[in-house]
PDB file of N, CA and C in Angstrom:
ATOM      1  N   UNK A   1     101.208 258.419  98.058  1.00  0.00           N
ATOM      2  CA  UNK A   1     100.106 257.483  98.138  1.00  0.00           C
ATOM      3  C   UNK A   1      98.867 258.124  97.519  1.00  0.00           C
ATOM      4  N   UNK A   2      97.948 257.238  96.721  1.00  0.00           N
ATOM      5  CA  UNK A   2      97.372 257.776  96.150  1.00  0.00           C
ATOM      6  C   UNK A   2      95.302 258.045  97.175  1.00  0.00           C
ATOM      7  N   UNK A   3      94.843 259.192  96.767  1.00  0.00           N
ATOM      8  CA  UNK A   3      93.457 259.197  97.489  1.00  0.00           C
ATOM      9  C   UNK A   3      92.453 258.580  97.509  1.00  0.00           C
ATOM     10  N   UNK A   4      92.871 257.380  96.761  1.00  0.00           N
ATOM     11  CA  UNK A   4      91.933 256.680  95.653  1.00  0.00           C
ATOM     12  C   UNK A   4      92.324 255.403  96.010  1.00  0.00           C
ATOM     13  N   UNK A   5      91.362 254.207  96.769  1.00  0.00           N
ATOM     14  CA  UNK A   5      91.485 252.794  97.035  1.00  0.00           C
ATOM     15  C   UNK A   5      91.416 252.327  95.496  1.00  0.00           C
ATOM     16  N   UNK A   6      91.987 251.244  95.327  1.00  0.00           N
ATOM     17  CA  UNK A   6      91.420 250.046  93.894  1.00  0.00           C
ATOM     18  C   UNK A   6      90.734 249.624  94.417  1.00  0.00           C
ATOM     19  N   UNK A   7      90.477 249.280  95.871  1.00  0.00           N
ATOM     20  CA  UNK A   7      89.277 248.425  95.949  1.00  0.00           C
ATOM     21  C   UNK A   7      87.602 249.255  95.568  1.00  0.00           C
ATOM     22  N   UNK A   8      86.540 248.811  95.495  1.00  0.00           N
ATOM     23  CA  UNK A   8      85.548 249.399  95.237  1.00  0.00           C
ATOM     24  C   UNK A   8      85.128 249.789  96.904  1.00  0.00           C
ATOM     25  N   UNK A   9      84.150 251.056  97.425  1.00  0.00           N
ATOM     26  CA  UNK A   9      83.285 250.965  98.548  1.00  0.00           C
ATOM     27  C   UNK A   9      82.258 251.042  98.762  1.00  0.00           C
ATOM     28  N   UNK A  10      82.247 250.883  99.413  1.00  0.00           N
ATOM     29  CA  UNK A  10      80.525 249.981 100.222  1.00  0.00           C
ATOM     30  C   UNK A  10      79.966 251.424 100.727  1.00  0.00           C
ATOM     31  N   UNK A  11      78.733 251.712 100.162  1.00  0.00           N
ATOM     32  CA  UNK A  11      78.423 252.729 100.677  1.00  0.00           C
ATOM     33  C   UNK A  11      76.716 252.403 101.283  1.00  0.00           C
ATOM     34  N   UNK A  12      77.025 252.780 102.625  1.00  0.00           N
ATOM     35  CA  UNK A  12      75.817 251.532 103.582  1.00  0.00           C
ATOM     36  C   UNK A  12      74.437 253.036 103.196  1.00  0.00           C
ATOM     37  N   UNK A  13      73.408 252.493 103.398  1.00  0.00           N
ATOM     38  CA  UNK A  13      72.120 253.677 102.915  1.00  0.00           C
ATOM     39  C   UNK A  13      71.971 254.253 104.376  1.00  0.00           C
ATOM     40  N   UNK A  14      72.086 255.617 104.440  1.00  0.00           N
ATOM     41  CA  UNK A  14      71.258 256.302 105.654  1.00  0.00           C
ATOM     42  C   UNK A  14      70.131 255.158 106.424  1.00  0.00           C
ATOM     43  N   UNK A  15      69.295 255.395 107.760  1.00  0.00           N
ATOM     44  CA  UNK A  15      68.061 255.048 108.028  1.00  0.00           C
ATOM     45  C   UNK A  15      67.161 255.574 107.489  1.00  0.00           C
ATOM     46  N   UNK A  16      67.310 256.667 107.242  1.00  0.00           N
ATOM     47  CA  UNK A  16      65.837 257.255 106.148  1.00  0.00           C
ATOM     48  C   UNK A  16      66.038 256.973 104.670  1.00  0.00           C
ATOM     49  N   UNK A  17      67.108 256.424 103.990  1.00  0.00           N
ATOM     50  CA  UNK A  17      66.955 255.672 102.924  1.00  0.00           C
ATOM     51  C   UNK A  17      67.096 254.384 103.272  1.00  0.00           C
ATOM     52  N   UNK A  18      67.145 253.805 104.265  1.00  0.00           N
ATOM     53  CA  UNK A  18      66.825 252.354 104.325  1.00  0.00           C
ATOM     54  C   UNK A  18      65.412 251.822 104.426  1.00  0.00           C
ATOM     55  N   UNK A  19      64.589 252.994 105.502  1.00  0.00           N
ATOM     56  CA  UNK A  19      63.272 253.300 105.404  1.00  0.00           C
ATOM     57  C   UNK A  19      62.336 253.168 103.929  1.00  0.00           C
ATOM     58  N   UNK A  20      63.172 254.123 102.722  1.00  0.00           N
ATOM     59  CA  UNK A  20      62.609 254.171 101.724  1.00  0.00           C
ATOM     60  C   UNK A  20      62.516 252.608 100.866  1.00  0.00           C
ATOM     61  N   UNK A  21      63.967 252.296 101.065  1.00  0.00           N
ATOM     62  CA  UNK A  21      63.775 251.065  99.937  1.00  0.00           C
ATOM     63  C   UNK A  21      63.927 250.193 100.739  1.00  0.00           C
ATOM     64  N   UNK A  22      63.229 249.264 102.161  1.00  0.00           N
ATOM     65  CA  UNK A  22      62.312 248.723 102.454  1.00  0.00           C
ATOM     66  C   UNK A  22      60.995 248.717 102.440  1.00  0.00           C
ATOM     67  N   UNK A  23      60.261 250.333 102.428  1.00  0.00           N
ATOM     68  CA  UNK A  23      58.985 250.439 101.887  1.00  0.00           C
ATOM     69  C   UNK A  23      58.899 249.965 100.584  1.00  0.00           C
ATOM     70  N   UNK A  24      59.723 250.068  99.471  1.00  0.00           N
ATOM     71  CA  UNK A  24      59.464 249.867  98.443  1.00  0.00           C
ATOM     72  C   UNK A  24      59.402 248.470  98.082  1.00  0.00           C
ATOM     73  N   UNK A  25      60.459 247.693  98.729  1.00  0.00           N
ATOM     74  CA  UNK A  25      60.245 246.387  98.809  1.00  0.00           C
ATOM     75  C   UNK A  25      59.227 245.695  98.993  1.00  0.00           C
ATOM     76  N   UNK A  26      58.839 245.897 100.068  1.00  0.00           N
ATOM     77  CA  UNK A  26      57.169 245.499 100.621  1.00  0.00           C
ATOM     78  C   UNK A  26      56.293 245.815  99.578  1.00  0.00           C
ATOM     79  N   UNK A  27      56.132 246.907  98.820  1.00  0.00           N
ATOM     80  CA  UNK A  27      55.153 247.139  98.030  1.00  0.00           C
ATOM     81  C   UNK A  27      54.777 246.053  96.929  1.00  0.00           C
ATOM     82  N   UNK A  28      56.126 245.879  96.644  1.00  0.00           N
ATOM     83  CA  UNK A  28      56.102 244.564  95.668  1.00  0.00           C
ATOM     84  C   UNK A  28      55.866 243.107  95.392  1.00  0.00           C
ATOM     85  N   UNK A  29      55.115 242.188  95.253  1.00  0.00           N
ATOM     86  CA  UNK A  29      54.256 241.365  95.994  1.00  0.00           C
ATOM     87  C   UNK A  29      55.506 240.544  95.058  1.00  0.00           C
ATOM     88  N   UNK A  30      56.057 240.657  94.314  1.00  0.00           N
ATOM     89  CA  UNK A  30      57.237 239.368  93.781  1.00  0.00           C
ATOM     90  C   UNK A  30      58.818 239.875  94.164  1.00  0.00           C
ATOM     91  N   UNK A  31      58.980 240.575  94.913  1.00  0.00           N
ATOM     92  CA  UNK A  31      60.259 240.536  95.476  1.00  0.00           C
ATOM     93  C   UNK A  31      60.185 241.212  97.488  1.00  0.00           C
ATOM     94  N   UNK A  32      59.377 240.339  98.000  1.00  0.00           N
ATOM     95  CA  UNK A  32      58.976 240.273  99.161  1.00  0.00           C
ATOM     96  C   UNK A  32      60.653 240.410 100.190  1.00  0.00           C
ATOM     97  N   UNK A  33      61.028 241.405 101.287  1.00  0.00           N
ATOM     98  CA  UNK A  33      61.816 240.794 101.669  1.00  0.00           C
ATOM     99  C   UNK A  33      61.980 239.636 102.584  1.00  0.00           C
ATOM    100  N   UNK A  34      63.409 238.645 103.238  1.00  0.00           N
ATOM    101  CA  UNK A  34      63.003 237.649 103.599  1.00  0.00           C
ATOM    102  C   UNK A  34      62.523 237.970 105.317  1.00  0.00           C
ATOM    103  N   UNK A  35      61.815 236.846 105.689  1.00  0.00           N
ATOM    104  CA  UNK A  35      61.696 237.246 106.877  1.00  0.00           C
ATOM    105  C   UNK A  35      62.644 236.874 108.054  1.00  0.00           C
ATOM    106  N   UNK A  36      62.838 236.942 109.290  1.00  0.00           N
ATOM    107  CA  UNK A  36      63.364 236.256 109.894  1.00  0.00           C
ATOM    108  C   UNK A  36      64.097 234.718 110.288  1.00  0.00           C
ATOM    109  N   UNK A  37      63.071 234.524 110.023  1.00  0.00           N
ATOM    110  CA  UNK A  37      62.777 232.811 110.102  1.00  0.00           C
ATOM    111  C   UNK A  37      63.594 232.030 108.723  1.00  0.00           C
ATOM    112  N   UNK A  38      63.145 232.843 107.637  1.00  0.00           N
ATOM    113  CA  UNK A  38      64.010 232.202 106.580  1.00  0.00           C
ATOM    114  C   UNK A  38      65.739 232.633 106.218  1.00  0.00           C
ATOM    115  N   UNK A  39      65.947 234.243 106.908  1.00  0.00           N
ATOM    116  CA  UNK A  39      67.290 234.610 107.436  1.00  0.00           C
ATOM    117  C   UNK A  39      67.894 233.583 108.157  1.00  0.00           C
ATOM    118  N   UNK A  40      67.740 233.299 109.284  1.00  0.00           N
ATOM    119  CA  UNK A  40      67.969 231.947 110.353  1.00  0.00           C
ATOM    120  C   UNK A  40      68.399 230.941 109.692  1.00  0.00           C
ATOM    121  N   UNK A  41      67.546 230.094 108.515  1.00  0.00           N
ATOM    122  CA  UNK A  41      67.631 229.029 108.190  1.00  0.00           C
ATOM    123  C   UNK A  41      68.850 229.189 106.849  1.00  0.00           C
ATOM    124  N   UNK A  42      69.622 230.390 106.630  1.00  0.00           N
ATOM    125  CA  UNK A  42      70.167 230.103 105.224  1.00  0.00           C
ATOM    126  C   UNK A  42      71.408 229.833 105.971  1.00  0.00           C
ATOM    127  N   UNK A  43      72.381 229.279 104.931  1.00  0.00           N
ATOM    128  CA  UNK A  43      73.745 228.693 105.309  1.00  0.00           C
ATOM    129  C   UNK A  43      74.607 229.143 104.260  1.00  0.00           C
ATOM    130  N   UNK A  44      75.414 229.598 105.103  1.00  0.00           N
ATOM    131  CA  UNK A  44      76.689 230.408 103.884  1.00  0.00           C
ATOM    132  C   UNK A  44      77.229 229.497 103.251  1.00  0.00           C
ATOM    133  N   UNK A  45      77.760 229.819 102.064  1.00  0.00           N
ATOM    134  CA  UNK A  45      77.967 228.719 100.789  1.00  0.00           C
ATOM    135  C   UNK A  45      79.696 229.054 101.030  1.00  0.00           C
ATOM    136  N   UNK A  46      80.599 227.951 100.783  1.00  0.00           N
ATOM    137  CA  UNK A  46      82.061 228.356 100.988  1.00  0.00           C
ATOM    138  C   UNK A  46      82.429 228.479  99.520  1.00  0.00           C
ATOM    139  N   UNK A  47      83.267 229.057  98.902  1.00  0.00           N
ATOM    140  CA  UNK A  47      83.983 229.065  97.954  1.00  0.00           C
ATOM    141  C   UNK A  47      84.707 227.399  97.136  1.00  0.00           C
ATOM    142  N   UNK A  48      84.401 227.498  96.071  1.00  0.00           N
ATOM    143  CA  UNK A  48      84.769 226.086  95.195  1.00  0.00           C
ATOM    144  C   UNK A  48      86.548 225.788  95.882  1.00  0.00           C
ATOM    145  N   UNK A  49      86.968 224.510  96.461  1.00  0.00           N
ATOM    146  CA  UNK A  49      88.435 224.094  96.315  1.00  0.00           C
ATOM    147  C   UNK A  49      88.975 223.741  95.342  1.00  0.00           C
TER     148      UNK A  49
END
């Protein structure tokens, strides 16, 4: 068996790099992240039949 998935992985950021590039986010007045309220309101899209 080989050591090596085909699938690709997800590699989640530390808290102190999540720290970083949420600060950085914020800094940026055109890619704001979303807030709560608009998290809440989105609706997962299903795949075309």
């Amino acid at each position: 068996m080989s050591k090596f998935s085909k699938r690709s992985m997800i590699l989640m950021p530390t808290a102190e790099e999540d720290k970083a590039i949420t600060a950085a986010a914020r800094s940026d007045p055109d890619a704001q992240p979303l807030t709560q309220k608009q998290l809440k309101s989105m609706v997962p899209v299903h795949g075309r039949s």
